[in-house]
N, C-alpha and C. Protein backbone atom coordinates (compact mmCIF):
# COMPACT_ATOMS: atom_id res chain seq x y z
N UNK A 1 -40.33 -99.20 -119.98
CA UNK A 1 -39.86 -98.91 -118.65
C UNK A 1 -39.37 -100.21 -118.00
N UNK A 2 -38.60 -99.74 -117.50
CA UNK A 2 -37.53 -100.84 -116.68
C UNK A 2 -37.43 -100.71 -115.58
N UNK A 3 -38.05 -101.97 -114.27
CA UNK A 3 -38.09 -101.59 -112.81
C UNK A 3 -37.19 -102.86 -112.41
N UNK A 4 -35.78 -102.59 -111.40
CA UNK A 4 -34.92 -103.14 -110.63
C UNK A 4 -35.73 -103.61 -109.41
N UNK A 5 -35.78 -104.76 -109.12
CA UNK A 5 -36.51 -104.75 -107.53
C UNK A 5 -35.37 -106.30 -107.27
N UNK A 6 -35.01 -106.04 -105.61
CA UNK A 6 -34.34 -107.09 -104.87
C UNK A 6 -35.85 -108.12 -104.83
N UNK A 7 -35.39 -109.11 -104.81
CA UNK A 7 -36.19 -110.50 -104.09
C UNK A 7 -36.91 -109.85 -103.62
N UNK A 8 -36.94 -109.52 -102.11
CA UNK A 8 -38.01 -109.43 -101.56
C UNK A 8 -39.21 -108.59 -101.94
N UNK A 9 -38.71 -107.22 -102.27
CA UNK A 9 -39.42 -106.30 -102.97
C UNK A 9 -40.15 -106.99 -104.34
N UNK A 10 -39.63 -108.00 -104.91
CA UNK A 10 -40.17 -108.60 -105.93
C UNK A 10 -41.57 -109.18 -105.13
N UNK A 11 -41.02 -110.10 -104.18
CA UNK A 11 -42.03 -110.83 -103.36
C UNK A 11 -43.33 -109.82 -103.01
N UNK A 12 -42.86 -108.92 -102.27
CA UNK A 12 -43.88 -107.96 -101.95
C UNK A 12 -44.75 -107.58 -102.67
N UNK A 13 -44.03 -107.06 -103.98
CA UNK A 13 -44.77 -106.50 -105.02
C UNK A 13 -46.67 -107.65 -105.42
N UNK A 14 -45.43 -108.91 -105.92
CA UNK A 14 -46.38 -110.09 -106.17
C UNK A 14 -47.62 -109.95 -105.32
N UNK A 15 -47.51 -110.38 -103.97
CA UNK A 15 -48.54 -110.45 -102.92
C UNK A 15 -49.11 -109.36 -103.34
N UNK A 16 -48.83 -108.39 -103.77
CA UNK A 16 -49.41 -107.31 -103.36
C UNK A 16 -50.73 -107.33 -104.58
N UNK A 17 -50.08 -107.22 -105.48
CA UNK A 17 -51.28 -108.12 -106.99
C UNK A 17 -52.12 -108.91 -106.87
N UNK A 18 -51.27 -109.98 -106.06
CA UNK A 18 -52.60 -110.88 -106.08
C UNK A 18 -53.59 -110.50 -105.25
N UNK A 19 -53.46 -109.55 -104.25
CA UNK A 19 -54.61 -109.58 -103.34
C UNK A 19 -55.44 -108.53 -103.88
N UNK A 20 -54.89 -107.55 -105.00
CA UNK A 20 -56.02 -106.54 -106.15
C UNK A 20 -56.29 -107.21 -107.00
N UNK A 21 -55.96 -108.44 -107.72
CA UNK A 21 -56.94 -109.27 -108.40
C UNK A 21 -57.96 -110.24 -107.52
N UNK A 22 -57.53 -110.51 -106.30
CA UNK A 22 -58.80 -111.15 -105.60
C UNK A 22 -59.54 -109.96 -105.23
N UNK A 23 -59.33 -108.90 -104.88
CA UNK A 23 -60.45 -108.06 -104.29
C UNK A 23 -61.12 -107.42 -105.82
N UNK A 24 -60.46 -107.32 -106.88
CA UNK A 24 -61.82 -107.18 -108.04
C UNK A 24 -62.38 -108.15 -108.52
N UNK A 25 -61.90 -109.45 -108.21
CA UNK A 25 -62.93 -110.58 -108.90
C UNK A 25 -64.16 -110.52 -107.88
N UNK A 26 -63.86 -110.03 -106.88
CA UNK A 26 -65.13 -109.85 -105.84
C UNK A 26 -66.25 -108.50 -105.85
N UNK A 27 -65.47 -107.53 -106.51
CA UNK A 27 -65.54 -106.40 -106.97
C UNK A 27 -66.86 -106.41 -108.45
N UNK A 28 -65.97 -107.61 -109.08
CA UNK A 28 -66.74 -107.36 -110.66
C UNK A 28 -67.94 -108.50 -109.86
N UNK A 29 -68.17 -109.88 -108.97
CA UNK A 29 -68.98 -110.27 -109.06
C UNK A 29 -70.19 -109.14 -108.28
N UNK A 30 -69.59 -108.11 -107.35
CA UNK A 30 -71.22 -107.52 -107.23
C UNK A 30 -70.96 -106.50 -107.94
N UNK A 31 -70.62 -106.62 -108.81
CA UNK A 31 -71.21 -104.96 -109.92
C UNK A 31 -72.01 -105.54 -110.99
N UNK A 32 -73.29 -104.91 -111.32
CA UNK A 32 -74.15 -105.02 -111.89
C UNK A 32 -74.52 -104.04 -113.30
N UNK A 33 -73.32 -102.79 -113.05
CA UNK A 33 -73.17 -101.72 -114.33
C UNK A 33 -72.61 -102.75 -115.45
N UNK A 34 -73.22 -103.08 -116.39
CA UNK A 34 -72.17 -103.84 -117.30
C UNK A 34 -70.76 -102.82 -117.85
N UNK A 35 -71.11 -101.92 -118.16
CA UNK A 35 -69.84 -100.78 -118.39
C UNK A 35 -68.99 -101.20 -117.26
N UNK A 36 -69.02 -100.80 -116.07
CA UNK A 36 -68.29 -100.89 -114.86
C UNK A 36 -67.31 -102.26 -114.73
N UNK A 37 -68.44 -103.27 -114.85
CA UNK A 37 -68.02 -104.58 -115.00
C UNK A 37 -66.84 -105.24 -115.73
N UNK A 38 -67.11 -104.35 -117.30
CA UNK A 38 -66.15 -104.51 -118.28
C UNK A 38 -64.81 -103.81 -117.98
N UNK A 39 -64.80 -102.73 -117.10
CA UNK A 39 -63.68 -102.12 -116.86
C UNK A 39 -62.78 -102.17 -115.59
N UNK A 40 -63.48 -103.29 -115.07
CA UNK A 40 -63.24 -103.88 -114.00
C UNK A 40 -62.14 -104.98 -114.33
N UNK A 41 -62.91 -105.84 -115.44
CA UNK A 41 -62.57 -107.09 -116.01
C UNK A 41 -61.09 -106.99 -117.02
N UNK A 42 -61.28 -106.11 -117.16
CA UNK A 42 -59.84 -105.16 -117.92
C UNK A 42 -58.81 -104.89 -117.18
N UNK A 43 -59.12 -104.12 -116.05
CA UNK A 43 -58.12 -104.27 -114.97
C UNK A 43 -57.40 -105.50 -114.60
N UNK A 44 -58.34 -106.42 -114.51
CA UNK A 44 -57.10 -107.64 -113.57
C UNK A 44 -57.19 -108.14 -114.63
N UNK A 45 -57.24 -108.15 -116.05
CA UNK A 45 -56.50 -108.77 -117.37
C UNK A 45 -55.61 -108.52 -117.01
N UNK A 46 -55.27 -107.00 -117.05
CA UNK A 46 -54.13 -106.19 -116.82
C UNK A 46 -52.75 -106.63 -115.77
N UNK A 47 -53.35 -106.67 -114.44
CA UNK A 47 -52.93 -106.87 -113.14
C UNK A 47 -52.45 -108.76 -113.66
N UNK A 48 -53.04 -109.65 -114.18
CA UNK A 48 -52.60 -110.86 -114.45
C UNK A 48 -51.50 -110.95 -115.35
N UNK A 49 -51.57 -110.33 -116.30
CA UNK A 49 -50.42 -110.08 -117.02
C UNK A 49 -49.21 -109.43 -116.06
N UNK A 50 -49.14 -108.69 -115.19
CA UNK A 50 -48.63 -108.06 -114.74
C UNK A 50 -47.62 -108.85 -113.97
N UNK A 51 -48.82 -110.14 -112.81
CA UNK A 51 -48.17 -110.70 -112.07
C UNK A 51 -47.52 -111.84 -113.32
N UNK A 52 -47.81 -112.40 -113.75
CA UNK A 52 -47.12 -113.13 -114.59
C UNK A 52 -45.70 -112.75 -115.12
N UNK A 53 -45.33 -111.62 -115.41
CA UNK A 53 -43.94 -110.98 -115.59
C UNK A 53 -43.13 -110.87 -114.77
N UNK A 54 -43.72 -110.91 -113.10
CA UNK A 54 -43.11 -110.77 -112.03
C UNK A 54 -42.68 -112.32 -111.74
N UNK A 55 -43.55 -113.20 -112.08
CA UNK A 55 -43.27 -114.38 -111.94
C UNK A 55 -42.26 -114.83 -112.73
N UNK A 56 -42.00 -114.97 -114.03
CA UNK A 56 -40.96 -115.21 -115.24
C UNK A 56 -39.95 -114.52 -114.32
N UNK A 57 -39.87 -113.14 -113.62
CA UNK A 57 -38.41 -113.18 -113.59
C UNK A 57 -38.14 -113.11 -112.38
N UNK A 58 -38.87 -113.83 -111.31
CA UNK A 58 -38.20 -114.17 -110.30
C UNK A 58 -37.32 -115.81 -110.34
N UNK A 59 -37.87 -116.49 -111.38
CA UNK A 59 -37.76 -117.53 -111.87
C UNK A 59 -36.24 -117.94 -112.70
């Protein structure tokens, strides 16, 4: 899949990531389910990879 976004919408997008990988690193430090934890920790693998692509091609 292939997503078109102008600058700003790029911009937006970004911010918008980083502030769901800061709110689960805060997320996974009070979870105490290790299951939960792990699928937590998967997510903003996910979400980092994510912003990283957004980054390469605003670049």
């Amino acid at each position: 899949m292939q997503l078109m976004l102008a600058p700003q919408e790029q911009d937006v997008l970004s911010w918008a990531v980083e502030s769901a990988i800061s709110d689960l690193g805060t997320e996974i430090g009070h979870t105490d389910n290790q299951a939960m934890r792990q699928g937590l920790q998967e997510r903003k693998g996910i979400l980092l990879a994510i912003l990283d692509r957004l980054r390469v091609g605003s670049g």
